[in-house]
Each structure stands twice: as C-alpha cells, then as structure tokens.
Protein backbone atom coordinates (compact mmCIF):
# COMPACT_ATOMS: atom_id res chain seq x y z
CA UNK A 1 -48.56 -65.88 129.21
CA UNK A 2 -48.34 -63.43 132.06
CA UNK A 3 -48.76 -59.72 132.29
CA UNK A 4 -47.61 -56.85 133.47
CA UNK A 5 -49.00 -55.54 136.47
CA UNK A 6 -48.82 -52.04 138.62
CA UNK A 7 -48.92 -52.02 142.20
CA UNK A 8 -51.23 -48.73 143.23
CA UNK A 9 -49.43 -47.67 146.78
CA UNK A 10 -45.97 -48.36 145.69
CA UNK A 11 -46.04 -47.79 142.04
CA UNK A 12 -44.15 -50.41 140.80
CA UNK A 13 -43.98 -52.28 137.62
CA UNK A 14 -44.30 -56.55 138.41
CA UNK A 15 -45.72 -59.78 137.25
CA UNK A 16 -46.13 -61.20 140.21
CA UNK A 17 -50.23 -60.43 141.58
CA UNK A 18 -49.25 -59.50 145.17
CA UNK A 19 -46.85 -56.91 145.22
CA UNK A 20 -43.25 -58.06 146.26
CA UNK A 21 -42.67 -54.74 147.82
CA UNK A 22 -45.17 -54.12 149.78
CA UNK A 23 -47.77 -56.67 149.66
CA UNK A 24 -50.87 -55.42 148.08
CA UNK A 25 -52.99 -56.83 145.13
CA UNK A 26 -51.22 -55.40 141.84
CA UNK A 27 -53.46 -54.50 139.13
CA UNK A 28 -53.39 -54.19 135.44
CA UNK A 29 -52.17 -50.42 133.74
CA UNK A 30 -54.24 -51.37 130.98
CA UNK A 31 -56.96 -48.50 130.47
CA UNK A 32 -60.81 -50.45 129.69
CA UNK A 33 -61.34 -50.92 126.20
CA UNK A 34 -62.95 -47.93 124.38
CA UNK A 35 -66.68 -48.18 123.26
CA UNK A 36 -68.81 -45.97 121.89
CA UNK A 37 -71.82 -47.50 123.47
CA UNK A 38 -70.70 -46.83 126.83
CA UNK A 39 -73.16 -47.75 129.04
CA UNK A 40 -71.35 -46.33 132.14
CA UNK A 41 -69.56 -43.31 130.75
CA UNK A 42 -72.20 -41.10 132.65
CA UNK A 43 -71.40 -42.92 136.13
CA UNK A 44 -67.56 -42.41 135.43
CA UNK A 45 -68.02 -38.63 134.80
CA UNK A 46 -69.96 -38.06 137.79
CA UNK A 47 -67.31 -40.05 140.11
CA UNK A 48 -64.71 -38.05 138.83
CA UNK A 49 -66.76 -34.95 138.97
CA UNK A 50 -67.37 -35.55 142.92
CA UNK A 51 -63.96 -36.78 143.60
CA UNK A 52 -62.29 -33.82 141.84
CA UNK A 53 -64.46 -31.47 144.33
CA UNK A 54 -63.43 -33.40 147.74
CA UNK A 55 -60.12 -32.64 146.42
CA UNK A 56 -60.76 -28.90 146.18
CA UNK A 57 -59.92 -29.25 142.36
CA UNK A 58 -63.16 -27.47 141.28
C-alpha cells in the first residue's frame, strides 16, 4: 500500500518519493505520533524558539 506524500519546495500532493515536479525527496504530511512521554519535546521547543527569532518573529 502506498502513501501520500508532500513535496516541501513545490508543495505538492504525490505518491511517487521523488517529486515529479521538481525532483526533490517528498516526505510524509503525517505529524509524529503524540506521546506524553516525550522525550524530545524540550529540543523541539527550543528549535522553534531559535528559529522563530532568526525570523524576527519574537
């Protein structure tokens, strides 16, 4: 059974793993499964944290 997978640069829905558009690896939309034992929730936050502030977000 195959999936469907999102290509990142062009956006576009396929289920074919590189991108027939433009070429580049296509990746699942599928957010990771929740946990409540995350063990790297903390990293997660902080990457976001830093990339929101190279952004000039905060």
């Amino acid at each position: 059974m195959k999936h469907l997978l999102r290509c990142n640069s062009c956006r576009i829905y396929t289920m074919k793993d590189p991108c027939p558009k433009c070429g580049n690896k296509s990746l699942s939309p599928k957010p990771p499964k929740y946990s409540p034992v995350d063990k790297y929730a903390k990293y997660r936050r902080v990457g976001k944290l830093e990339q929101r502030k190279k952004e000039g977000l905060l």
